[in-house]
N, C-alpha and C. Protein backbone atom coordinates (compact mmCIF):
# COMPACT_ATOMS: atom_id res chain seq x y z
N UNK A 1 117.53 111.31 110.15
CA UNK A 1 118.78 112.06 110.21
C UNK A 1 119.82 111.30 111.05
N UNK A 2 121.19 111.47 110.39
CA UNK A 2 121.88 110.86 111.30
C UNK A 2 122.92 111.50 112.40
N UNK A 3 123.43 110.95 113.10
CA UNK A 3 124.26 111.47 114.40
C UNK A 3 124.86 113.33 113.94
N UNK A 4 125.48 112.80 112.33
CA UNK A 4 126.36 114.16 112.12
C UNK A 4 125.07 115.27 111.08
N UNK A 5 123.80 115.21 111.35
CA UNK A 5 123.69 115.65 110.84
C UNK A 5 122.93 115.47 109.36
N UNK A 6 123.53 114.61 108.64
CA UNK A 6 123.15 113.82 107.13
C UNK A 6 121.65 113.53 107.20
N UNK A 7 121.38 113.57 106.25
CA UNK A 7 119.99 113.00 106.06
C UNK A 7 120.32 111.53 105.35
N UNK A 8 119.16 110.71 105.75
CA UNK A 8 119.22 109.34 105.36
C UNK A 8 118.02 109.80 104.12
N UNK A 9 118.69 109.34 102.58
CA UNK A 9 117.62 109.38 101.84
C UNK A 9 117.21 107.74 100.90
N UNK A 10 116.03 107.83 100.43
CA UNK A 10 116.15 106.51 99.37
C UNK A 10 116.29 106.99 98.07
N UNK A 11 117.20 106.34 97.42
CA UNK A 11 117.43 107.14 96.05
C UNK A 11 118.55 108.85 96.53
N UNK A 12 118.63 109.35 95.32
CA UNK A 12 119.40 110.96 95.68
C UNK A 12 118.52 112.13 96.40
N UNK A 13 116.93 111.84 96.32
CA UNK A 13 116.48 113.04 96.38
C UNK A 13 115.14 112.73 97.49
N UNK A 14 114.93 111.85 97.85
CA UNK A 14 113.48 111.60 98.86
C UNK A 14 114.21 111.13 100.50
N UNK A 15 114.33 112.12 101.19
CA UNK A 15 114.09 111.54 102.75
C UNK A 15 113.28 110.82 102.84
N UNK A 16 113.59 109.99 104.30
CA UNK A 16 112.74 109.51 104.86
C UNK A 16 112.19 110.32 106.12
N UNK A 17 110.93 110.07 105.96
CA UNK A 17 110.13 110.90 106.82
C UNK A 17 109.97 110.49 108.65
N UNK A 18 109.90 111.55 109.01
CA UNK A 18 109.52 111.04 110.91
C UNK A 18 107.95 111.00 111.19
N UNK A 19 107.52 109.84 111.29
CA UNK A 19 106.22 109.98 111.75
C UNK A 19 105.44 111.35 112.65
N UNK A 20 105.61 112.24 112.41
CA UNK A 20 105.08 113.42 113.54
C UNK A 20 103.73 113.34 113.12
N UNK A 21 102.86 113.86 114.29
CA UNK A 21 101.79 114.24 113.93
C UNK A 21 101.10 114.97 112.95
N UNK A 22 101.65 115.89 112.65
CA UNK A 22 101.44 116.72 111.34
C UNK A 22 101.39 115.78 110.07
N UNK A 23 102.52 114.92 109.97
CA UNK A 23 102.71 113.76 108.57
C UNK A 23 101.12 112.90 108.91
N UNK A 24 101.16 112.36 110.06
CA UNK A 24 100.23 111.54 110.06
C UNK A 24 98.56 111.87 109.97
N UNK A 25 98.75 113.21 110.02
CA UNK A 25 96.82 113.93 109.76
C UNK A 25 96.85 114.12 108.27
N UNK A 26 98.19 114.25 107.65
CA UNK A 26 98.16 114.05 106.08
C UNK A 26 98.09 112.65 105.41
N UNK A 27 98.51 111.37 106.25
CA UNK A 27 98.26 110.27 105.86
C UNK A 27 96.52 110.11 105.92
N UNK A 28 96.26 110.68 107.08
CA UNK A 28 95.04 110.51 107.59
C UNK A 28 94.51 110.89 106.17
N UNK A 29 94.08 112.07 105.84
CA UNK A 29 93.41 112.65 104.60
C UNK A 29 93.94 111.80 103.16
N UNK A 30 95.07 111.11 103.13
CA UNK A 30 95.53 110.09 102.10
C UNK A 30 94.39 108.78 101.95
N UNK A 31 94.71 107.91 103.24
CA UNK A 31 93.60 107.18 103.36
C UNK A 31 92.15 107.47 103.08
N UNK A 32 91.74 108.98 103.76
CA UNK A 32 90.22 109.17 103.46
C UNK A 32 90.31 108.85 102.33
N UNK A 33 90.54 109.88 101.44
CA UNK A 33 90.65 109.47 100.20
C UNK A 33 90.47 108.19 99.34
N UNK A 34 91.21 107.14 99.78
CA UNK A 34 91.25 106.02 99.13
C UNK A 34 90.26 105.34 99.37
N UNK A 35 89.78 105.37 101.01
CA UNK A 35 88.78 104.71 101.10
C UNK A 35 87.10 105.60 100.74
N UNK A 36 86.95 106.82 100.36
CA UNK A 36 86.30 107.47 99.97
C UNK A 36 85.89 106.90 98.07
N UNK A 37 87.41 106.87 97.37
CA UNK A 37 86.60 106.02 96.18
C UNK A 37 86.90 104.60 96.27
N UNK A 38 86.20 103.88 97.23
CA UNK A 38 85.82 102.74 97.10
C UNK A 38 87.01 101.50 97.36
N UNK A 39 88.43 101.55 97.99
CA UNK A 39 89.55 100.44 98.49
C UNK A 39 88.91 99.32 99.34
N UNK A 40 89.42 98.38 99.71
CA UNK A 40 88.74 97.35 100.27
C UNK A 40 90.07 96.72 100.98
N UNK A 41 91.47 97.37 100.46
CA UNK A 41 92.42 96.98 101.57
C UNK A 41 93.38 98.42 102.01
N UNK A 42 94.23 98.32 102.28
CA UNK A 42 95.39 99.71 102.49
C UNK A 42 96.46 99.06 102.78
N UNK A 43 97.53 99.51 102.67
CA UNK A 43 98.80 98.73 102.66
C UNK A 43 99.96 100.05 103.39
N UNK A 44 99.75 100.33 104.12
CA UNK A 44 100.90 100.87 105.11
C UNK A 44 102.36 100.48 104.78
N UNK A 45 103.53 100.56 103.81
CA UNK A 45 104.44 99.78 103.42
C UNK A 45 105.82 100.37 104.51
N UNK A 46 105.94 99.17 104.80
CA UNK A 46 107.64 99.06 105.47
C UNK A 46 107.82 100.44 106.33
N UNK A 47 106.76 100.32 107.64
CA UNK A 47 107.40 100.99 108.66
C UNK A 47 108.54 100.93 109.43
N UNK A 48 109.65 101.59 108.80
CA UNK A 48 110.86 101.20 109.57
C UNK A 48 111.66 102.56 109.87
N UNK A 49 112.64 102.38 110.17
CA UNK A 49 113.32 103.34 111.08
C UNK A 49 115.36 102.88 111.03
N UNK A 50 116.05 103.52 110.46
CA UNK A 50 116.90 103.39 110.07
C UNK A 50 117.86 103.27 111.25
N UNK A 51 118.60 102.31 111.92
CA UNK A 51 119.45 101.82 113.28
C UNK A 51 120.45 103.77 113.41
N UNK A 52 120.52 103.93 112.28
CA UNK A 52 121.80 104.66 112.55
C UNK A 52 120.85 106.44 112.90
N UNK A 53 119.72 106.16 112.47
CA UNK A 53 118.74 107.25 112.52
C UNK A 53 118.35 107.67 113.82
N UNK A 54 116.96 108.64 113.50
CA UNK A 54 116.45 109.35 115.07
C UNK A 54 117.34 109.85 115.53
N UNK A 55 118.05 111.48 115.19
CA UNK A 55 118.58 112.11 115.29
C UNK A 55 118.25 113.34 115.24
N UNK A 56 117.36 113.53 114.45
CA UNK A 56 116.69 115.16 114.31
C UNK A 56 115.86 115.37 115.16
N UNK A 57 115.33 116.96 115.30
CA UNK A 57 114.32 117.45 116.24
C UNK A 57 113.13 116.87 116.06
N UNK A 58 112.60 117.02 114.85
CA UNK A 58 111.21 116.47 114.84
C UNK A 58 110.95 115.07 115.63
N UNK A 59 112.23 113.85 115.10
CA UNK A 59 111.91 112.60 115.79
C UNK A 59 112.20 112.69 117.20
N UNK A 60 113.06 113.49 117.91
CA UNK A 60 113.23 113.71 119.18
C UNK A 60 111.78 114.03 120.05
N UNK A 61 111.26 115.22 119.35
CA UNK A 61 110.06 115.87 120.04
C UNK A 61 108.76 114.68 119.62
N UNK A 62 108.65 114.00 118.80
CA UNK A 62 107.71 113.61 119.02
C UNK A 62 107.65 112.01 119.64
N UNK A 63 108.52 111.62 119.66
CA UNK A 63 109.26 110.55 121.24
C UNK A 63 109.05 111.43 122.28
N UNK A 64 109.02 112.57 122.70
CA UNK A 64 109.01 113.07 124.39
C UNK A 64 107.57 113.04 124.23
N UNK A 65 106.52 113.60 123.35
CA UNK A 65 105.48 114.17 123.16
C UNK A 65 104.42 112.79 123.65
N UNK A 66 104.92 111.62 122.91
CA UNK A 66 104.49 110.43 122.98
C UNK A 66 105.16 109.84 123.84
N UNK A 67 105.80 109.40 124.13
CA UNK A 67 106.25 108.82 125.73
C UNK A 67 106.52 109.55 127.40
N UNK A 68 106.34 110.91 126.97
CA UNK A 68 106.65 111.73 128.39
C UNK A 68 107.65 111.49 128.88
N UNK A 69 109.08 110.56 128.54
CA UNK A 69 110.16 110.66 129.14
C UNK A 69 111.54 111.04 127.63
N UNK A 70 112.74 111.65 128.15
CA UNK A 70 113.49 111.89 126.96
C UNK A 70 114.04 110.63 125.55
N UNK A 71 114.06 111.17 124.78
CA UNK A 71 114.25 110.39 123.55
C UNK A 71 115.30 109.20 123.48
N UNK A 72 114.52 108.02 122.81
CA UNK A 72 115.07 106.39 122.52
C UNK A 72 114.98 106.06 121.64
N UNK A 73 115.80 105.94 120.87
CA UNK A 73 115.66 104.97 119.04
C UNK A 73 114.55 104.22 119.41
N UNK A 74 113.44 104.15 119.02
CA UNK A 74 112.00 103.57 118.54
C UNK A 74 111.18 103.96 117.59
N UNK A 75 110.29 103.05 117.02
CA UNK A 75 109.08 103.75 116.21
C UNK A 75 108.08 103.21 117.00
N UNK A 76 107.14 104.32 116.55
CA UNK A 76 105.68 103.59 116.92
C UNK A 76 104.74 104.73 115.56
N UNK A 77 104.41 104.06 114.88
CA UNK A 77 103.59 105.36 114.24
C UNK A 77 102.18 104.80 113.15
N UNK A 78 102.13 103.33 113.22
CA UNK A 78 101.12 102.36 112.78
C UNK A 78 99.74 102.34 113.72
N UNK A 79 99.63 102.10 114.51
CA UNK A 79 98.66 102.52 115.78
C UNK A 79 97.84 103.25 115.43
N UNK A 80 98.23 104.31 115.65
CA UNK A 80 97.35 105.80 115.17
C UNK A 80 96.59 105.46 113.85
N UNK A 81 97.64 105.36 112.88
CA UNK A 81 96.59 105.14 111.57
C UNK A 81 95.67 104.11 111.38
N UNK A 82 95.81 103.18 111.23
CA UNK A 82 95.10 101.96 111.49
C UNK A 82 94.29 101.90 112.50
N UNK A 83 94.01 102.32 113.54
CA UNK A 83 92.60 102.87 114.28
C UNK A 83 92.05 103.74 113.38
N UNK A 84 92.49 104.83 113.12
CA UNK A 84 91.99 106.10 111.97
C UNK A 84 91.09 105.36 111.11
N UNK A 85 92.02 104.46 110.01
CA UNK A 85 91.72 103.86 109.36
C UNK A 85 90.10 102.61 109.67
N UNK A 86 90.17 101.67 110.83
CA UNK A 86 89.10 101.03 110.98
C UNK A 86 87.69 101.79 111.17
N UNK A 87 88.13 103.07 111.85
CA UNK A 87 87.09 103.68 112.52
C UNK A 87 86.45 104.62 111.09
N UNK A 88 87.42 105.00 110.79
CA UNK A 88 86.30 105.86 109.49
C UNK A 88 85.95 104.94 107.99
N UNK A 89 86.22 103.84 108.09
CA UNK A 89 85.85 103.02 107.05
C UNK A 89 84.46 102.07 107.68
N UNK A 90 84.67 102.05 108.38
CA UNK A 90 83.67 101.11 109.92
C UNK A 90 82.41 102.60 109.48
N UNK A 91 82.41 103.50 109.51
CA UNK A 91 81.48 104.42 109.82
C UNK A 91 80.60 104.72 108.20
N UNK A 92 81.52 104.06 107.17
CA UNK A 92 80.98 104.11 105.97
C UNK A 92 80.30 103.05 105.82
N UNK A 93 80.13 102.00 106.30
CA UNK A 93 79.76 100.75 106.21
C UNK A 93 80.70 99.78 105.65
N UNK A 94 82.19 100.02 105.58
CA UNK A 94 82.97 99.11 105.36
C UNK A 94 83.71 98.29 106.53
N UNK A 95 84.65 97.68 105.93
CA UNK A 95 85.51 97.18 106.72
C UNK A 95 87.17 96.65 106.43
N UNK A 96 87.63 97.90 105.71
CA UNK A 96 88.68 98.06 105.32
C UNK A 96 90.02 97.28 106.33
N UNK A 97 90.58 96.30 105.42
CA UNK A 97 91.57 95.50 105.95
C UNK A 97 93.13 96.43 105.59
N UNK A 98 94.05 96.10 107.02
CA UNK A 98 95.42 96.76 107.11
C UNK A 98 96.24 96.15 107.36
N UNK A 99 97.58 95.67 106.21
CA UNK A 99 98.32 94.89 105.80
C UNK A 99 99.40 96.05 105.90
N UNK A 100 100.71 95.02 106.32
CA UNK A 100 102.10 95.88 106.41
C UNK A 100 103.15 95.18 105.64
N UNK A 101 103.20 95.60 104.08
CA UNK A 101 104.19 95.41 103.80
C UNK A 101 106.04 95.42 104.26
N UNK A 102 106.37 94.01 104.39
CA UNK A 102 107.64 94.37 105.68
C UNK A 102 108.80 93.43 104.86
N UNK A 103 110.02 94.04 105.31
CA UNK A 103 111.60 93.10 104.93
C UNK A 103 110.61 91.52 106.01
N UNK A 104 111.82 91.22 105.79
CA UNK A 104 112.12 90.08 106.83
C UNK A 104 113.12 90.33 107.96
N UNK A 105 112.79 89.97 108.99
CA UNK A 105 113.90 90.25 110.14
C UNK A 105 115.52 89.97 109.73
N UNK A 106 116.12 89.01 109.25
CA UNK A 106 116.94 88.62 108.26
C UNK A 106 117.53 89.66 107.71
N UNK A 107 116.43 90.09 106.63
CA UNK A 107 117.35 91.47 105.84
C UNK A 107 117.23 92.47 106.63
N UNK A 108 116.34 92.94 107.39
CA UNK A 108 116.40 94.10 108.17
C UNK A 108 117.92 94.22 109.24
N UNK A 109 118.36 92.64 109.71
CA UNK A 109 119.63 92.67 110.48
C UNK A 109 120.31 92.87 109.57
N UNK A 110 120.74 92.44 108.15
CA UNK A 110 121.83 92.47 107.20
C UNK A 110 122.06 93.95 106.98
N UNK A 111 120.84 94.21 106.65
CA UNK A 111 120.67 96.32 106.67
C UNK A 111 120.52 96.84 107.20
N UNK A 112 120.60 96.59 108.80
CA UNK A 112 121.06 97.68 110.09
C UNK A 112 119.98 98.37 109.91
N UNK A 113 118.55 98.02 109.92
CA UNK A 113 117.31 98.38 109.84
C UNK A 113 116.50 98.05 111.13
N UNK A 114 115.81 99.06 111.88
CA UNK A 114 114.85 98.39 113.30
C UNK A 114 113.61 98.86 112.57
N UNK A 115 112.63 97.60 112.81
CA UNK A 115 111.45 97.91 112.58
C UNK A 115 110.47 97.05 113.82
N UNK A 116 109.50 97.35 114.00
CA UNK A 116 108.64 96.79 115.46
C UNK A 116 107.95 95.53 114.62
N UNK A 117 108.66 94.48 114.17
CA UNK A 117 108.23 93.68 113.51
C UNK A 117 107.13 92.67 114.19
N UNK A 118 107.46 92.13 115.29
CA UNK A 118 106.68 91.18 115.86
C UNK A 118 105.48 91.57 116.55
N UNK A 119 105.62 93.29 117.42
CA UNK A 119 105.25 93.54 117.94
C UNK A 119 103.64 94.53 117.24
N UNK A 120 103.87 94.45 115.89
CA UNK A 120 102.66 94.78 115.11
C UNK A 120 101.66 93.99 115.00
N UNK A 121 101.75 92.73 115.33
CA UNK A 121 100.37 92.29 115.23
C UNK A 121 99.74 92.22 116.44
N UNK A 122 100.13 92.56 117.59
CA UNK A 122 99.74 93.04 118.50
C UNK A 122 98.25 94.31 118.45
N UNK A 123 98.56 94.89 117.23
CA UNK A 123 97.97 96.20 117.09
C UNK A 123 96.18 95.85 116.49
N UNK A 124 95.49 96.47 117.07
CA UNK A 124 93.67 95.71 117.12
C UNK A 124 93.66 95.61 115.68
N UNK A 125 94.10 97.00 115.00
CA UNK A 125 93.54 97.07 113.66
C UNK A 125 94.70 96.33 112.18
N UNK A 126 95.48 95.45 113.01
CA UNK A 126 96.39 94.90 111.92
C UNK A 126 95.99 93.71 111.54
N UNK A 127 95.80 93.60 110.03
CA UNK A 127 94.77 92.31 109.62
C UNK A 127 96.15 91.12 109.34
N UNK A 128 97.19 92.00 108.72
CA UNK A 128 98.52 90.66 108.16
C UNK A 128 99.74 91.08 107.68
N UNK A 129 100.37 90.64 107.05
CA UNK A 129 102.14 91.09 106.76
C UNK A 129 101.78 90.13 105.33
N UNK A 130 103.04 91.49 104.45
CA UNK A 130 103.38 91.15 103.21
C UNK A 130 104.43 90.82 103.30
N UNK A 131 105.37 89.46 102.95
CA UNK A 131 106.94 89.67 102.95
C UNK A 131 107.29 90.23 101.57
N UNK A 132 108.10 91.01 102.03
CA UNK A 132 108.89 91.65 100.84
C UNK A 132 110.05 91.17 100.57
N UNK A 133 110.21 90.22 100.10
CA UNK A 133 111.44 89.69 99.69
C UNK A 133 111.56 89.57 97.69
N UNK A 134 112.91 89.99 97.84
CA UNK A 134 113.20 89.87 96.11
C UNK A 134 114.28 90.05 95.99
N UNK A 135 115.24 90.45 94.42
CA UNK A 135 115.82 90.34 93.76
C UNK A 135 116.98 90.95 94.87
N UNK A 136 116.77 92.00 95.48
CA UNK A 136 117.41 93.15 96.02
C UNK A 136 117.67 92.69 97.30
N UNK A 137 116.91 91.37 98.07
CA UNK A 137 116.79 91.52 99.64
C UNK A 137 118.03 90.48 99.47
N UNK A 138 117.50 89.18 98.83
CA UNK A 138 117.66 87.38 98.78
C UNK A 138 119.29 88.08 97.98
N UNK A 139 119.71 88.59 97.53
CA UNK A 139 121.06 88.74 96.98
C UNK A 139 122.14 89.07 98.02
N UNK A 140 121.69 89.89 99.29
CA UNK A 140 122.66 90.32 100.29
C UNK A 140 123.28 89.29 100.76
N UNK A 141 125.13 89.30 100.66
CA UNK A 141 125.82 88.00 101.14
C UNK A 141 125.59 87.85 102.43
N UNK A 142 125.87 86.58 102.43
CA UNK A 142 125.81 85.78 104.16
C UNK A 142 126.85 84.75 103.98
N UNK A 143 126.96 84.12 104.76
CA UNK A 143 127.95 83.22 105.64
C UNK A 143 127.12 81.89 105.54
N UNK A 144 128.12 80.72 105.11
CA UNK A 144 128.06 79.39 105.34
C UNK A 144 129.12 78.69 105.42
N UNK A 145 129.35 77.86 106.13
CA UNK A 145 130.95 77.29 106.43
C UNK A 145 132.27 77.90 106.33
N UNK A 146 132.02 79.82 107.06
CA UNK A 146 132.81 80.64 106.90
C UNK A 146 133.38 81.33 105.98
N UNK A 147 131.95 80.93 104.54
CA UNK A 147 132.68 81.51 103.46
C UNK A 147 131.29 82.76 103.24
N UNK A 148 131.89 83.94 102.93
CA UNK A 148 130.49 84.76 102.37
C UNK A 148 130.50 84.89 100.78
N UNK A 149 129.12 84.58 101.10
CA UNK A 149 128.96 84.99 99.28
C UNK A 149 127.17 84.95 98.54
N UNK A 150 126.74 85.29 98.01
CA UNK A 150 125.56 85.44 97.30
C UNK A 150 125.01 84.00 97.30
N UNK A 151 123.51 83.99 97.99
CA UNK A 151 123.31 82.58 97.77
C UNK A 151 121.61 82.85 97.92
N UNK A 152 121.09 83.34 96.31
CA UNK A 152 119.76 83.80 96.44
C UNK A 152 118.59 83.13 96.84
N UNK A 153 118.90 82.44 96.24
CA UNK A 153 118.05 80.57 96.72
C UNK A 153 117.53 80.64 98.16
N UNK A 154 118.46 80.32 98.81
CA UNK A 154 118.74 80.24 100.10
C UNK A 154 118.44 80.89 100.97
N UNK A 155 118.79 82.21 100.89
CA UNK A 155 118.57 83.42 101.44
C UNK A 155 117.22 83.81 101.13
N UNK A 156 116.76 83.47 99.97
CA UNK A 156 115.09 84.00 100.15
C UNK A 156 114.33 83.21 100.80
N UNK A 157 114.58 81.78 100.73
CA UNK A 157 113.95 80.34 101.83
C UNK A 157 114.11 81.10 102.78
N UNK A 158 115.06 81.64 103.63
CA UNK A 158 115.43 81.84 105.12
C UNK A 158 114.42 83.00 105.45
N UNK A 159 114.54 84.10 104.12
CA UNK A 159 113.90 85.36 104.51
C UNK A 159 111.87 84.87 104.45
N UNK A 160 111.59 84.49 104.10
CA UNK A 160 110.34 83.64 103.50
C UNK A 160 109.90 83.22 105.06
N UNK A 161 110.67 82.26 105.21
CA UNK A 161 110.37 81.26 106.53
C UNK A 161 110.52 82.25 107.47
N UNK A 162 111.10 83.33 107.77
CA UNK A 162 111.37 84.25 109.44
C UNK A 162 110.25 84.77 108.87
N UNK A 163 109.25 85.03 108.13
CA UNK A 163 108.08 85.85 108.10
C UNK A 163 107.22 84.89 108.01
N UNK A 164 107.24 83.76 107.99
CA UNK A 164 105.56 82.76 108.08
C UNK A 164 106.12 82.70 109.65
N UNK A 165 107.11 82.10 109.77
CA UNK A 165 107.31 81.59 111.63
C UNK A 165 106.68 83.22 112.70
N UNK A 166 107.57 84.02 112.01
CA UNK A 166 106.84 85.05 112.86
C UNK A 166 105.35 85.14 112.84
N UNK A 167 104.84 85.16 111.71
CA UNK A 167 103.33 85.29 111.91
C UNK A 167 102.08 84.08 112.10
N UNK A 168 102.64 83.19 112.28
CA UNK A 168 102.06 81.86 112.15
C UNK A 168 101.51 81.78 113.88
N UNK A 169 102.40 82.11 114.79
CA UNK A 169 101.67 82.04 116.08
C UNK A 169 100.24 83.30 116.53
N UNK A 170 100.38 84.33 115.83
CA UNK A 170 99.18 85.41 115.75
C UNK A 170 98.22 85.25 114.70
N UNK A 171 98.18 84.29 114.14
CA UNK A 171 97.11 83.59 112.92
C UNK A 171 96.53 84.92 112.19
N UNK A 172 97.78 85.91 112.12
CA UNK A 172 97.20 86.83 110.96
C UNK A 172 97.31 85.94 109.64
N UNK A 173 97.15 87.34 108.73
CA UNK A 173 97.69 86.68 107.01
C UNK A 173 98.85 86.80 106.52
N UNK A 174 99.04 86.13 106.03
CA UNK A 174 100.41 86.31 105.15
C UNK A 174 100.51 86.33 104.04
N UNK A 175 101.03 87.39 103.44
CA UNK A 175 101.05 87.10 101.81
C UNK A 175 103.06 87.40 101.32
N UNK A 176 103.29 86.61 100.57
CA UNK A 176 104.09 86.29 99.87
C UNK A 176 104.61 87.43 98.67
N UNK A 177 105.64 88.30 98.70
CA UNK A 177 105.91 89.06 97.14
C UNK A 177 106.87 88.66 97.07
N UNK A 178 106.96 88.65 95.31
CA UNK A 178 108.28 88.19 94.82
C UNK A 178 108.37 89.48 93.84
N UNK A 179 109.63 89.84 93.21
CA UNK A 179 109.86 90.90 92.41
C UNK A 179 111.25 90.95 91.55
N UNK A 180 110.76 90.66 90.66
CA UNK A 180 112.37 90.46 89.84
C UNK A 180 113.22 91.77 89.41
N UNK A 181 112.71 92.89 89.80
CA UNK A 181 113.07 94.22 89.72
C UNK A 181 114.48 94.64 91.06
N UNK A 182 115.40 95.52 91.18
CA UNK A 182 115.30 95.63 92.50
C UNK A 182 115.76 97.27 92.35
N UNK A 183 116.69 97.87 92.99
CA UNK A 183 117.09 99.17 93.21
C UNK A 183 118.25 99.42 92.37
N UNK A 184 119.50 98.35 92.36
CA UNK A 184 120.48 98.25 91.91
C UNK A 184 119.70 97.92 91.00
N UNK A 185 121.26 98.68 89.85
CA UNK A 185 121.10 98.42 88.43
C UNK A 185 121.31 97.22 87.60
N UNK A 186 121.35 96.38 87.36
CA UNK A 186 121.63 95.09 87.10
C UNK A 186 121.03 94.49 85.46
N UNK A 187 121.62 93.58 84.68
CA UNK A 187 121.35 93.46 83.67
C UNK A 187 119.71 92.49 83.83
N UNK A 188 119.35 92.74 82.43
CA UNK A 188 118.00 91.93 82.45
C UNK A 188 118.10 90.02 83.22
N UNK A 189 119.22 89.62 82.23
CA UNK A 189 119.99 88.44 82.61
C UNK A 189 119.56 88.10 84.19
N UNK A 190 120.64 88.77 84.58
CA UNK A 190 120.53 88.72 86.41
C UNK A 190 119.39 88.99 86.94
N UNK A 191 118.71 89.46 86.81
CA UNK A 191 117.14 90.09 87.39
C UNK A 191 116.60 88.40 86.84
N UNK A 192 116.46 88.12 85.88
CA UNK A 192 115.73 86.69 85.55
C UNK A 192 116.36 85.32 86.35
N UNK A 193 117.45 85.39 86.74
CA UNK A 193 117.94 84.50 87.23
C UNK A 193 117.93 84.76 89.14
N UNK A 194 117.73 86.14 88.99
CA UNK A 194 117.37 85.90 91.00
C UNK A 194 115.85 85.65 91.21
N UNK A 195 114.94 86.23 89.83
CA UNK A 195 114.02 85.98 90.40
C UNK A 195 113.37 84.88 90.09
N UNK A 196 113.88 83.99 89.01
CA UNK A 196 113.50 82.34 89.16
C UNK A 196 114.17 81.53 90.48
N UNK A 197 115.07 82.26 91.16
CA UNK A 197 115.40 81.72 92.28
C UNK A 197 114.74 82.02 93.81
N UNK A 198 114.08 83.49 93.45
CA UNK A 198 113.07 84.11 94.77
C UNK A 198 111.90 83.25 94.41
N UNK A 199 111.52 83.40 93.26
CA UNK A 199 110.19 82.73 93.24
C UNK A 199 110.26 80.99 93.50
N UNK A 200 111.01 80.24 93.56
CA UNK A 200 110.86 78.58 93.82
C UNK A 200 111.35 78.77 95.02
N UNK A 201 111.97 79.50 95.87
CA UNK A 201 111.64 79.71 96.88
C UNK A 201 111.16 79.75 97.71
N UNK A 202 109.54 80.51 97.13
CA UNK A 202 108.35 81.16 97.53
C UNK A 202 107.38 79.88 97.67
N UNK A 203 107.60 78.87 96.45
CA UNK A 203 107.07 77.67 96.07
C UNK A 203 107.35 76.54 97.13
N UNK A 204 108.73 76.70 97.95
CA UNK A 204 108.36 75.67 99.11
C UNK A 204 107.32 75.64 100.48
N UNK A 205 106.61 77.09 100.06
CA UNK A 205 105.77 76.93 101.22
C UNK A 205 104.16 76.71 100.93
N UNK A 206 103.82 75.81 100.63
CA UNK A 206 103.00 75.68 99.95
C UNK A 206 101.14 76.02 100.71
N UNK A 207 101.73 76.29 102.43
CA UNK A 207 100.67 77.07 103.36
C UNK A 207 100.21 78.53 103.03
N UNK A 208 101.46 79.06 102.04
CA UNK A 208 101.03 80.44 101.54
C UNK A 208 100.32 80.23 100.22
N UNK A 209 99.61 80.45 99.74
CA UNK A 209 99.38 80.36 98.38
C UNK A 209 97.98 82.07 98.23
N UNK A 210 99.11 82.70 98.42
CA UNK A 210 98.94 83.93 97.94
C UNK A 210 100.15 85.00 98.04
């Protein structure tokens, strides 16, 4: 929610949700589930938290609830599950791996997006990061010799590389998505031409090959 009130949604009709406890004993029973018929990974996608957000009661109260002092634009809400997650897959005889599909720091600054990017692999039960980069991220203009303008190529190299550099010193995993789809509506044409440009992109790093 924002300052006046508004709800931040994706699309016309889905909020985004506040991690409260209540959401997260329903993730909890999501996961059982999955790992009940038989998963071997889980994918937690794009914990983030909108800059202009953390405005409503729920995210207020459960910042005091969890920190004991009054409310600060932060998330924290990966932790919890991902222990959840090791410990009741650990008790089946598995050993269910937890991957966070994530922007790149890059687009997350372009889209006034905070997410605890670096500070997740910190977390016992986080096995690696997906970059999510595509059609939709690598298109947002930027700046080069003071001129802005669309430079998909480029922009997906940059977004690509801030997610191996980030994760390359915590020797998690990294995996690589490309997606010629995006949110905006766009002709078939254009979708084929950003994403032969996300994907050779993807191709200069040849340490990822997944």
């Amino acid at each position: 929610m924002e300052r006046d009130g508004k709800l931040i949604l994706h699309g016309p009709t889905v909020p985004y949700v506040v991690p409260s406890q209540a959401y997260l004993a329903y993730m909890k029973t999501q996961v059982k589930r999955a790992i009940d018929f038989g998963v071997t990974a889980i994918y937690l996608e794009e914990p983030e938290f909108w800059a202009r957000g953390g405005y409503s009661d729920t995210f207020k109260k459960e910042w005091q609830d969890y920190y004991h002092f009054p409310w600060l634009p932060q998330h924290e809400a990966l932790k919890e599950i991902f222990s959840y997650i090791k410990t009741y897959s650990e008790s089946k005889g598995q050993r269910v791996k937890c991957f966070v599909p994530t922007h790149s720091l890059l687009n997350y600054s372009a889209w006034e997006i905070v997410s605890p990017e670096a500070s997740l692999a910190a977390l016992p039960g986080m096995d690696g990061y997906i970059a999510q980069v595509w059609t939709g991220t690598a298109r947002v203009p930027n700046y080069f010799n003071g001129v802005k303008k669309e430079r998909v190529f480029e922009n997906a190299f940059l977004e690509y590389s801030s997610v191996l550099s980030m994760t390359a010193p915590t020797k998690k995993t990294v995996y690589f998505l490309t997606d010629p789809i995006e949110d905006g509506i766009r002709s078939w044409d254009d979708y084929k031409k950003n994403y032969e440009a996300t994907f050779t992109a993807e191709l200069m790093f040849p340490s990822v090959n997944h």
